[in-house]
Each structure stands twice: as structure tokens, then as C-alpha cells.
N, C-alpha and C. Protein backbone atom coordinates (compact mmCIF):
# COMPACT_ATOMS: atom_id res chain seq x y z
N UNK A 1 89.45 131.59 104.81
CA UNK A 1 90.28 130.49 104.37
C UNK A 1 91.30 130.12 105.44
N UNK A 2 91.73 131.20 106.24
CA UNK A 2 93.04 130.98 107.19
C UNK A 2 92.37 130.10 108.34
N UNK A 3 90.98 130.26 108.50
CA UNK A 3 90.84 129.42 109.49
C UNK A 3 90.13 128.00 109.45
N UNK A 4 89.85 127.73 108.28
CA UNK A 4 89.50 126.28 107.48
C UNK A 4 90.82 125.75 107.90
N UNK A 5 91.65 126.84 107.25
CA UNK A 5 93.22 125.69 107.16
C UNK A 5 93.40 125.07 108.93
N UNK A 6 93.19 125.99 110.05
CA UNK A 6 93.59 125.97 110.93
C UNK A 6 92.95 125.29 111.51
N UNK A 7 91.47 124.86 111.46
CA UNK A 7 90.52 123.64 111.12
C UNK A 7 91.09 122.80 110.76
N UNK A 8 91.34 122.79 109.54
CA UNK A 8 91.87 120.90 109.22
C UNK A 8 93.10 120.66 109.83
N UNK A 9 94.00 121.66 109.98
CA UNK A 9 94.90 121.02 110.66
C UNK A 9 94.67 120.92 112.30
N UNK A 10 93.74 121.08 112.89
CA UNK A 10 93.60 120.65 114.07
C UNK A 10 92.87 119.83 114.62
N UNK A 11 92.12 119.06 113.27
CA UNK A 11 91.75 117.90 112.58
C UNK A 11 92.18 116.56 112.26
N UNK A 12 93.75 117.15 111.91
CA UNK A 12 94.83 116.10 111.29
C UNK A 12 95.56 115.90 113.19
N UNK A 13 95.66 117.14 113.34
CA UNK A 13 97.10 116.87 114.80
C UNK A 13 95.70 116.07 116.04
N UNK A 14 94.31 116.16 115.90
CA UNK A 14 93.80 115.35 116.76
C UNK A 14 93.50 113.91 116.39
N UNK A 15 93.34 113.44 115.20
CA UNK A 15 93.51 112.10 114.57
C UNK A 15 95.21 111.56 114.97
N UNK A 16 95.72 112.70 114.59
CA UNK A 16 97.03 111.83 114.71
C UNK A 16 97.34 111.75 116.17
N UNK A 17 96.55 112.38 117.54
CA UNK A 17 96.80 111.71 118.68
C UNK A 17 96.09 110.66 119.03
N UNK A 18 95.11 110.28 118.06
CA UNK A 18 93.99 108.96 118.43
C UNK A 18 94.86 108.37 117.96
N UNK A 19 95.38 108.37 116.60
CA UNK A 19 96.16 107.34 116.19
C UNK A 19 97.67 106.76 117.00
N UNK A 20 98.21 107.63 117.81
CA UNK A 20 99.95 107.14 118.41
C UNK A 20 98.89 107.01 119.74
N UNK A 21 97.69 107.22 120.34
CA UNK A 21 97.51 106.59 121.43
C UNK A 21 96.85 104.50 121.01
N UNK A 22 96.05 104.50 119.59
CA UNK A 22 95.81 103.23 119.30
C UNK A 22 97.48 102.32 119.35
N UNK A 23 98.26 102.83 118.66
CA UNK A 23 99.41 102.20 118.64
C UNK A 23 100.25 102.19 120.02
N UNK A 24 99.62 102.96 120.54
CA UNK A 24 100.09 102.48 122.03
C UNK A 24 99.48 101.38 122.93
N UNK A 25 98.11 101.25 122.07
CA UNK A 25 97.28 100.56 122.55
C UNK A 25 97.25 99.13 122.37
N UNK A 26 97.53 98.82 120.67
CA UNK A 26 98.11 97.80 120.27
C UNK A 26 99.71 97.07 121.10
N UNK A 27 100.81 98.14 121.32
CA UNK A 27 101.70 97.20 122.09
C UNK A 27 100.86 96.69 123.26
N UNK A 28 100.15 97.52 124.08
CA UNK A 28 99.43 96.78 125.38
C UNK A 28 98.75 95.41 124.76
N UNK A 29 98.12 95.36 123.92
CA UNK A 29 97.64 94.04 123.79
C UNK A 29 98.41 93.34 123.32
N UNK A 30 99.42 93.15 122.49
CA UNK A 30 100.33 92.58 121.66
C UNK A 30 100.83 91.56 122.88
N UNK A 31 101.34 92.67 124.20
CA UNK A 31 102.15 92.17 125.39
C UNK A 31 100.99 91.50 126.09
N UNK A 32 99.56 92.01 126.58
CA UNK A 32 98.87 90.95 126.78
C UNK A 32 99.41 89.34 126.51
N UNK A 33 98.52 89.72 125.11
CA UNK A 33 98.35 88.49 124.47
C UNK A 33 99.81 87.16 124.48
N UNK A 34 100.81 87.78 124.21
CA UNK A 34 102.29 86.68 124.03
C UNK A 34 102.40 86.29 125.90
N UNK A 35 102.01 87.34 127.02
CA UNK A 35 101.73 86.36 128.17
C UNK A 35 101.02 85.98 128.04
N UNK A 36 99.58 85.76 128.08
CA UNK A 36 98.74 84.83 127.99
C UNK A 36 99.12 83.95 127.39
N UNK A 37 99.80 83.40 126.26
CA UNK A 37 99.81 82.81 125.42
C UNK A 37 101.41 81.48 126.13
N UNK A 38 101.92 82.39 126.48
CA UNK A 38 103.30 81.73 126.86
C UNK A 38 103.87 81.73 128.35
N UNK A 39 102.58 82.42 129.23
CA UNK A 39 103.21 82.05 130.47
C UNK A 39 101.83 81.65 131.37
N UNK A 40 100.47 82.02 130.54
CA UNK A 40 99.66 80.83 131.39
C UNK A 40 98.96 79.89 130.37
N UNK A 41 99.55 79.84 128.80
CA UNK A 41 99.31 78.78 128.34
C UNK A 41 97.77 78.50 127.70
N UNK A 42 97.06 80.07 127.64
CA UNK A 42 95.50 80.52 127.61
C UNK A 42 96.04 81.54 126.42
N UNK A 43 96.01 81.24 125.21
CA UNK A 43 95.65 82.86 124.48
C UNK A 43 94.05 83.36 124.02
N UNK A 44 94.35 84.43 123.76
CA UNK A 44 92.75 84.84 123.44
C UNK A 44 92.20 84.65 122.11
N UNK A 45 90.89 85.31 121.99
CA UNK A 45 90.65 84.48 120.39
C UNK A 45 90.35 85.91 120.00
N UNK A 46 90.77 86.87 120.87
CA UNK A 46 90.58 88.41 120.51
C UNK A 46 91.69 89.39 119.79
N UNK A 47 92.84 89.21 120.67
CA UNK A 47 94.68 89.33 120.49
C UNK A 47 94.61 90.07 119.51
N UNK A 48 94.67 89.08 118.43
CA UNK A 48 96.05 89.62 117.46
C UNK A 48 94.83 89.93 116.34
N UNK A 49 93.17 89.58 116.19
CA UNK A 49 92.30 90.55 115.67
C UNK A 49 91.85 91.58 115.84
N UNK A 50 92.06 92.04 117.16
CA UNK A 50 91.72 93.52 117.31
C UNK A 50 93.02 94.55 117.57
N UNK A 51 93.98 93.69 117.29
CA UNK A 51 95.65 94.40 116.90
C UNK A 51 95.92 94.87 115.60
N UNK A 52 95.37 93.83 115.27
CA UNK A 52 95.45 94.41 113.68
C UNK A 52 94.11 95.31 112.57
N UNK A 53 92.89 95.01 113.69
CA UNK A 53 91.65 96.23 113.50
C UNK A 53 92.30 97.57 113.87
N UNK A 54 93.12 97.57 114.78
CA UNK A 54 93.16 99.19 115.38
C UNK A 54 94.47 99.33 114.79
N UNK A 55 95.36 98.79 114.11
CA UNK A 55 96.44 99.06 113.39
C UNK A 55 96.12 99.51 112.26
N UNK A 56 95.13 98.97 111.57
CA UNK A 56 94.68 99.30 110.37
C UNK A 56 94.05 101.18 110.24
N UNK A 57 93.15 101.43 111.39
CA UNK A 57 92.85 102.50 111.80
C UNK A 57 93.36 103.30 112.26
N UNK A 58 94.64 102.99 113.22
CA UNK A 58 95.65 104.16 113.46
C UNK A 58 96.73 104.62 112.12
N UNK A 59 96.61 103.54 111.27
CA UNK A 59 97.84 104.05 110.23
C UNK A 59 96.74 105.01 109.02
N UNK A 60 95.31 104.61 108.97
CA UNK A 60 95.00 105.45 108.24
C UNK A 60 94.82 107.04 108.89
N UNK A 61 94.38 107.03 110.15
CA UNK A 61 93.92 108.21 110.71
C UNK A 61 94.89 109.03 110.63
N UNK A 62 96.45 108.38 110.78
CA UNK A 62 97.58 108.93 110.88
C UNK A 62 98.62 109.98 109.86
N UNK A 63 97.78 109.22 108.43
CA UNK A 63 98.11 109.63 107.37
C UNK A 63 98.28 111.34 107.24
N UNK A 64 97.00 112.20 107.44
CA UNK A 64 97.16 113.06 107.50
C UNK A 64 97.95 114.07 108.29
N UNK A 65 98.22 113.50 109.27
CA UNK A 65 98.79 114.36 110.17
C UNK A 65 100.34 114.53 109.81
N UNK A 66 99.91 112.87 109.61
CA UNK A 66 102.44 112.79 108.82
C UNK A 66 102.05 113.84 107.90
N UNK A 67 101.35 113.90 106.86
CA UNK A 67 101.57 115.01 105.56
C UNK A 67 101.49 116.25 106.28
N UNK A 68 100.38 116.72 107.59
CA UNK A 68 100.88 118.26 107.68
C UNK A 68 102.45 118.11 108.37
N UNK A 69 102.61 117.39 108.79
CA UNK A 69 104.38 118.08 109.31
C UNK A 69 105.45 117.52 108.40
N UNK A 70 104.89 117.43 107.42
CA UNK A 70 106.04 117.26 106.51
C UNK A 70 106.86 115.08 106.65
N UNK A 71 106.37 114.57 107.13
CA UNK A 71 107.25 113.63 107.69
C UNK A 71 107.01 112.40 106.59
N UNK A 72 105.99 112.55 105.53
CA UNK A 72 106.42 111.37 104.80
C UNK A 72 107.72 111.58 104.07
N UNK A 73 108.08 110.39 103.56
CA UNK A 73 109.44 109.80 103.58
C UNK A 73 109.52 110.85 101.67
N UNK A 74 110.55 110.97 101.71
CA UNK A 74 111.12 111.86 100.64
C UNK A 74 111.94 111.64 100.01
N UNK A 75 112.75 111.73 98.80
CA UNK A 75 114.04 111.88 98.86
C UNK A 75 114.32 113.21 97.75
N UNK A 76 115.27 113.84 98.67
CA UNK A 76 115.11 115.48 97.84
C UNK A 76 116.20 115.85 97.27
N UNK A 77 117.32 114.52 97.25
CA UNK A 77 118.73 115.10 96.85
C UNK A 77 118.77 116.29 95.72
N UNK A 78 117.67 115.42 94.86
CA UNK A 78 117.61 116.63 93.31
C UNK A 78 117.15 118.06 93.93
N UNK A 79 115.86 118.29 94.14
CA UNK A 79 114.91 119.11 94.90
C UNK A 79 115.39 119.85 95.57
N UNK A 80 116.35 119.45 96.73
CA UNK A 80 117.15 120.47 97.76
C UNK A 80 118.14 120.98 97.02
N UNK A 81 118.51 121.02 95.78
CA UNK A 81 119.77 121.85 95.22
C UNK A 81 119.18 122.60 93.72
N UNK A 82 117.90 122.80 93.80
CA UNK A 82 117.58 123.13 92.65
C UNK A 82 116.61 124.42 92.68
N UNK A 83 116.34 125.52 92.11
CA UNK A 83 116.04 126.67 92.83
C UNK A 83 114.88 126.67 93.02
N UNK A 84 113.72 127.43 94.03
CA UNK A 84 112.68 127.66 94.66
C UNK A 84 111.85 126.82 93.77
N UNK A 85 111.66 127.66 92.82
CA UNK A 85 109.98 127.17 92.02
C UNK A 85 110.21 126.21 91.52
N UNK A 86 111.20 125.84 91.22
CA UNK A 86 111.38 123.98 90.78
C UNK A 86 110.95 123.41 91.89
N UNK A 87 111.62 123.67 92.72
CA UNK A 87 111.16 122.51 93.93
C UNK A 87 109.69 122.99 94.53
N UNK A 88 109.40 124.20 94.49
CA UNK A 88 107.71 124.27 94.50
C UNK A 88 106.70 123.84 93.21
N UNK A 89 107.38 123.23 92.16
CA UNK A 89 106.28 122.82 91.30
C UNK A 89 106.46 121.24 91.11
N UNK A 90 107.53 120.48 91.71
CA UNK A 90 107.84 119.29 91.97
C UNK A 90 106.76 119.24 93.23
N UNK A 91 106.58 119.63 94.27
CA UNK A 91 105.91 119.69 95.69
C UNK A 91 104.71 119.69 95.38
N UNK A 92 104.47 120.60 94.43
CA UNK A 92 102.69 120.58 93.93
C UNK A 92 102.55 119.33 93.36
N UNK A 93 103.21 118.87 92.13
CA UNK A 93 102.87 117.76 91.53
C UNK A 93 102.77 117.30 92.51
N UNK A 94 103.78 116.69 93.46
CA UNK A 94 103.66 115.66 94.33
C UNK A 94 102.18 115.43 95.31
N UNK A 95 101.78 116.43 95.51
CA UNK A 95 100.49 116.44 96.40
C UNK A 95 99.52 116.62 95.40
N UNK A 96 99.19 116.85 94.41
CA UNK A 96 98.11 116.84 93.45
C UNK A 96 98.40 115.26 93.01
N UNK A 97 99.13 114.08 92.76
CA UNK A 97 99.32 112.82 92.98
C UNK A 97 98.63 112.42 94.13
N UNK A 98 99.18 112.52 95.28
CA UNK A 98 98.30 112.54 96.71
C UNK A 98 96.98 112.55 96.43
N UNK A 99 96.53 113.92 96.12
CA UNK A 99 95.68 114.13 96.19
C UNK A 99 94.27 112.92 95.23
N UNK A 100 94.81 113.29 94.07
CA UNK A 100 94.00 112.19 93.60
C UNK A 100 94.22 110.77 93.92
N UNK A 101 95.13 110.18 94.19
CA UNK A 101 95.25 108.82 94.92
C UNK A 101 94.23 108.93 95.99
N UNK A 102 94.13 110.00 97.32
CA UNK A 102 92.98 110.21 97.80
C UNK A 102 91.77 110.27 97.87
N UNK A 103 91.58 111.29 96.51
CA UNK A 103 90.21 111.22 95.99
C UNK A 103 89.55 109.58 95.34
N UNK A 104 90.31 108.68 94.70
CA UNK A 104 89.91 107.30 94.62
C UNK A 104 89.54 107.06 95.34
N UNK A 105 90.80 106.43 96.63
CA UNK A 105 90.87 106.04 97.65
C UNK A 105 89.34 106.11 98.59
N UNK A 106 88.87 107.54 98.51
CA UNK A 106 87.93 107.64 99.52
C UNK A 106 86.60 107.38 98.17
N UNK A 107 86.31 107.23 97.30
CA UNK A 107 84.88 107.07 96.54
C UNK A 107 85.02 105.57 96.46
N UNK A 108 85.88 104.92 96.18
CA UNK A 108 85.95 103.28 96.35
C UNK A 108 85.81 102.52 97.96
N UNK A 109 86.63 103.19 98.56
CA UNK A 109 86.63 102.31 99.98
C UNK A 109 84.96 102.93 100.37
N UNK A 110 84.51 104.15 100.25
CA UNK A 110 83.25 104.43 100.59
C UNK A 110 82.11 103.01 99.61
N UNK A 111 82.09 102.91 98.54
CA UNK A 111 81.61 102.10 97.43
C UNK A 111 81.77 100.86 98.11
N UNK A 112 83.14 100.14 98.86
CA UNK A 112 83.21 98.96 99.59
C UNK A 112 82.08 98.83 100.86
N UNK A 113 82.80 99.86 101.61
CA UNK A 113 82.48 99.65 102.87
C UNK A 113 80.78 99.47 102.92
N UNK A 114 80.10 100.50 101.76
CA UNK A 114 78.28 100.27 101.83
C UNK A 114 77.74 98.61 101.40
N UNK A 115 78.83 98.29 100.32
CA UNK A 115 78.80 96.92 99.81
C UNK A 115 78.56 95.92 101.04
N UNK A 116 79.64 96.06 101.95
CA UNK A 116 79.94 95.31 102.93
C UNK A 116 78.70 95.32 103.76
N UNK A 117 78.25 96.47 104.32
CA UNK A 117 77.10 96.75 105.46
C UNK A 117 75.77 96.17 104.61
N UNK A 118 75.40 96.36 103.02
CA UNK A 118 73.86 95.79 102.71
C UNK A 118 74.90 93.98 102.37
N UNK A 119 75.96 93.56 102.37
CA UNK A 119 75.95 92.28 102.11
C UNK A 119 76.33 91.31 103.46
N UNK A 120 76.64 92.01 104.40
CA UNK A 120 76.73 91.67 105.79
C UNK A 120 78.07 90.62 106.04
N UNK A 121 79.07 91.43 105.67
CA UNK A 121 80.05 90.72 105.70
C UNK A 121 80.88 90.50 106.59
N UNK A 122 81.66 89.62 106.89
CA UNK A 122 82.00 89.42 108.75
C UNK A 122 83.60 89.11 108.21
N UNK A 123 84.73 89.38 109.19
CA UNK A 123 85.68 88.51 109.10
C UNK A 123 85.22 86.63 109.41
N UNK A 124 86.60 86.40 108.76
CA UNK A 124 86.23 84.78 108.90
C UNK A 124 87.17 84.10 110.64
N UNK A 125 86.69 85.31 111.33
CA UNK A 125 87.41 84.51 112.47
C UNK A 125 86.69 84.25 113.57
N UNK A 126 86.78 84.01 114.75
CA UNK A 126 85.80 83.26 115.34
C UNK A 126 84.89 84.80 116.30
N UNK A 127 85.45 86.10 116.24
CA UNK A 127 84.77 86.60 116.50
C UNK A 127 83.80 87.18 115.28
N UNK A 128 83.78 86.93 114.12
CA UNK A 128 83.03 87.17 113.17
C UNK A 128 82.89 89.13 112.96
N UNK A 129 83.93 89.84 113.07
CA UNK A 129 83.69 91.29 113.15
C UNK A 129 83.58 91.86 111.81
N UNK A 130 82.07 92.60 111.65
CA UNK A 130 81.76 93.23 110.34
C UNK A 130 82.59 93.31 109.73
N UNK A 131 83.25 93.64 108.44
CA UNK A 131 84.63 94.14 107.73
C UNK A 131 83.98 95.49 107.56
N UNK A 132 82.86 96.05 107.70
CA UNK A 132 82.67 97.82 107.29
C UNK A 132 83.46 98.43 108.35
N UNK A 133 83.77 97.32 109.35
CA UNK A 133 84.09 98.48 110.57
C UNK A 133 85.40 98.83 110.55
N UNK A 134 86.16 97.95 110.01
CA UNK A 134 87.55 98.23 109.38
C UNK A 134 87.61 98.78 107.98
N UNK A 135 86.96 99.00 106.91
CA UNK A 135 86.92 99.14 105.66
C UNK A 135 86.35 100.22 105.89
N UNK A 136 85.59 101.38 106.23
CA UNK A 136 85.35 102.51 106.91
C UNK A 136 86.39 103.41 107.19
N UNK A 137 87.52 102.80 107.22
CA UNK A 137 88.70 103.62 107.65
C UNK A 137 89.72 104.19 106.52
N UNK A 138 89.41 103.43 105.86
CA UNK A 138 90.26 104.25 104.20
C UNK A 138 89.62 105.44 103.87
N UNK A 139 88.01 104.92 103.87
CA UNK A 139 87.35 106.54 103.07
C UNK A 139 87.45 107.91 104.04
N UNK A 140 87.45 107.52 105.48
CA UNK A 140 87.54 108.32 106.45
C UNK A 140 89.06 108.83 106.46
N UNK A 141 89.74 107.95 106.98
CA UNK A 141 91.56 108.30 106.55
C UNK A 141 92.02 108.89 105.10
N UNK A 142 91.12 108.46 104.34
CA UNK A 142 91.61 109.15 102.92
C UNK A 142 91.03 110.52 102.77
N UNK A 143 90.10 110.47 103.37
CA UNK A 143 89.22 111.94 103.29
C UNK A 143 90.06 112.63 104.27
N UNK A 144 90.44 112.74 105.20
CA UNK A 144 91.34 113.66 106.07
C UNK A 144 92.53 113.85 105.08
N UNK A 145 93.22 113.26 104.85
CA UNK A 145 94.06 113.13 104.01
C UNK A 145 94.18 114.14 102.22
N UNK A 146 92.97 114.05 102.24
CA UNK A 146 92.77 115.43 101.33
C UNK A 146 92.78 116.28 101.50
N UNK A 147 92.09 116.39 102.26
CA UNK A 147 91.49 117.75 103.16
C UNK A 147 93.24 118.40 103.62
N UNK A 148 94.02 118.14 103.53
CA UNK A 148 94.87 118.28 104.28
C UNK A 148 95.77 118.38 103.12
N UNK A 149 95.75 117.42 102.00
CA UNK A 149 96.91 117.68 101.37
C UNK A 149 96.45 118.91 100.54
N UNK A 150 94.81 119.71 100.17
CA UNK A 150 94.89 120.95 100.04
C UNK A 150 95.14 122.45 100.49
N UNK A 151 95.07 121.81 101.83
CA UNK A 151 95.87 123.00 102.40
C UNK A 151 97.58 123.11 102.35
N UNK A 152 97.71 121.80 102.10
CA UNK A 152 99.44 121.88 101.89
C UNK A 152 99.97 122.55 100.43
N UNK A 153 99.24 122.11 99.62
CA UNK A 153 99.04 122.54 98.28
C UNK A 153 99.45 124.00 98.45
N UNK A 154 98.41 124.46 98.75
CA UNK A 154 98.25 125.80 99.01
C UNK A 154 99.22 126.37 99.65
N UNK A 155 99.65 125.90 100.86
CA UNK A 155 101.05 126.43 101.96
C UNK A 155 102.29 126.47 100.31
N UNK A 156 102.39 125.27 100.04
CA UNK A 156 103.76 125.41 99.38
C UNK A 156 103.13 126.15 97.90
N UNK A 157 102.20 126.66 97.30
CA UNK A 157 102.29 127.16 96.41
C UNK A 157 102.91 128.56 96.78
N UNK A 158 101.80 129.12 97.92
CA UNK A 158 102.10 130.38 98.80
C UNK A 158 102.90 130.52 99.43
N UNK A 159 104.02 129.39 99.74
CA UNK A 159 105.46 129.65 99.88
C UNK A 159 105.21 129.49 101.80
N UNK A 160 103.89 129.58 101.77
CA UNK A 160 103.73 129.24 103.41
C UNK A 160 103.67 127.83 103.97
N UNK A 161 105.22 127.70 104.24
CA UNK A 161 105.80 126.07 104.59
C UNK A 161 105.43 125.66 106.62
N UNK A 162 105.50 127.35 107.52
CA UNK A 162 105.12 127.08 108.68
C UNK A 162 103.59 126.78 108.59
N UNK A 163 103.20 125.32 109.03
CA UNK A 163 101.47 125.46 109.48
C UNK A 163 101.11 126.50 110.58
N UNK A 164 102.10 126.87 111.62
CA UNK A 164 101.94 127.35 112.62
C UNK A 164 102.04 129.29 112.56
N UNK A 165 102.34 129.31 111.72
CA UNK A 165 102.30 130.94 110.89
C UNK A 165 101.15 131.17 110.74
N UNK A 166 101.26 132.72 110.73
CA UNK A 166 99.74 133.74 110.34
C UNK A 166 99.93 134.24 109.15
N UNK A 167 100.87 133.62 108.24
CA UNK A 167 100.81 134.25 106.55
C UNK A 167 99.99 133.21 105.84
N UNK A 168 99.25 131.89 106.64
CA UNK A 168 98.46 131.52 105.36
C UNK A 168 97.11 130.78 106.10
């Protein structure tokens, strides 16, 4: 089990470097595109659709990785003053929520995305790009995203909050 966990999380921390290198990738085109656009008067017909394809894909890929280090957004005023197992059975709820929001998440966007590929569906823009190829990215991002919020599950039931520890 200790090394599944150590698996997915090295799973989550390599998605989440595809993902802050796409978003690095996106400012490069972003800045492309507004010169092209405003200092030789040529924009592309590519820009701001494949800015927002790989935005879409870095924020899902990304998902998991924010949940192993703790970094989605919280608010714990109650939680931080209330003793251990309260705030470890608030933490569980909270990721068993996750979790099944996940589990949807990935049997529907999977259910879309096949829809999309036998109905051959394109954006409506002039490069015409499949929508599976973006709609692909929820069931994939949501599925990491499980995978991950059960090992967290597990860390905070077992009180093992370091990912980087040999107690879980």
C-alpha cells in the first residue's frame, strides 16, 4: 500500500509539472498573440484557441497535485480550534465529497467525450478542433484526482498528514 501511495503521488507531482509548464506555455502564446495582433496588425486564428485548450488541461491535470499538498482553498477558522478527531472527521467528509464529485465527474465526462469521438464533433472555430480532445481531460483530471484524494483519505484518517513520511 505504501508504495501505491508513493505511486500516485508521483503521479499527481508529475501532472502537476505538465500542468505549471502548459501555463507557462499559455503566457508565451497569450504574449505571442497580443503582438501579433497589435504591433504587426496579423493575429492568428490559432491564439487564444489553443490558450484556452491547454488551460483547460493544465487546470484539470493540476487538480490533483493542489489536493496532495494540501493547497486547495479552505477555511478552517472552526476546524483549527477544535480538537483532533473533529477536525479529522470534518477532513474525511470533506474528501469523501471530493471524492464522489470525482467519481461522477470521471463516468460522465468519459460518457461525453466517447459521445463526441462516434458523433464527430469539432469546435465551431475556424480550426475546427475535435471537442474529445479537450473533453478527455475531466475524466483523465478527475481520475487522478481520486486516485489521490484516496490516499489523502487515508493520510488524514492515519493521522499521516507528511506525503513525504515513511509512516504511511
Amino acid at each position: 500500500m505504501v508504495m501505491m501511495f508513493a505511486l500516485i503521488d508521483r503521479i499527481s507531482d508529475f501532472f502537476g509539472r505538465i500542468a505549471a509548464w502548459l501555463f507557462f506555455l499559455i503566457g508565451g502564446i497569450i504574449v505571442f498573440e497580443v503582438v501579433a495582433r497589435y504591433v504587426f496588425l496579423a493575429p492568428t486564428i490559432w491564439g487564444e484557441e489553443m490558450s484556452r485548450f491547454l488551460q483547460i488541461w493544465a487546470t484539470y491535470l493540476a487538480a490533483a497535485y493542489v489536493l496532495k499538498n494540501r493547497q486547495l482553498i479552505a477555511i478552517d477558522v472552526v476546524t483549527s480550534k477544535m480538537p483532533d478527531l473533529f477536525r479529522i472527521i470534518c477532513e474525511s467528509c470533506a474528501l469523501l465529497v471530493i471524492a464522489l464529485f470525482s467519481l461522477v465527474a470521471l463516468i460522465y465526462g468519459i460518457e461525453i467525450a466517447v459521445e463526441s469521438i462516434k458523433v464527430g464533433r469539432a469546435t465551431s472555430t475556424m480550426l475546427a478542433v475535435p471537442k474529445w480532445m479537450s473533453e478527455i481531460s475531466i475524466p483523465i483530471g478527475f481520475g487522478l484526482m481520486l486516485m489521490q484524494t484516496f490516499v489523502e483519505l487515508v493520510r488524514t484518517v492515519t493521522r499521516s498528514d507528511d506525503p513525504n513520511s515513511s509512516a504511511h
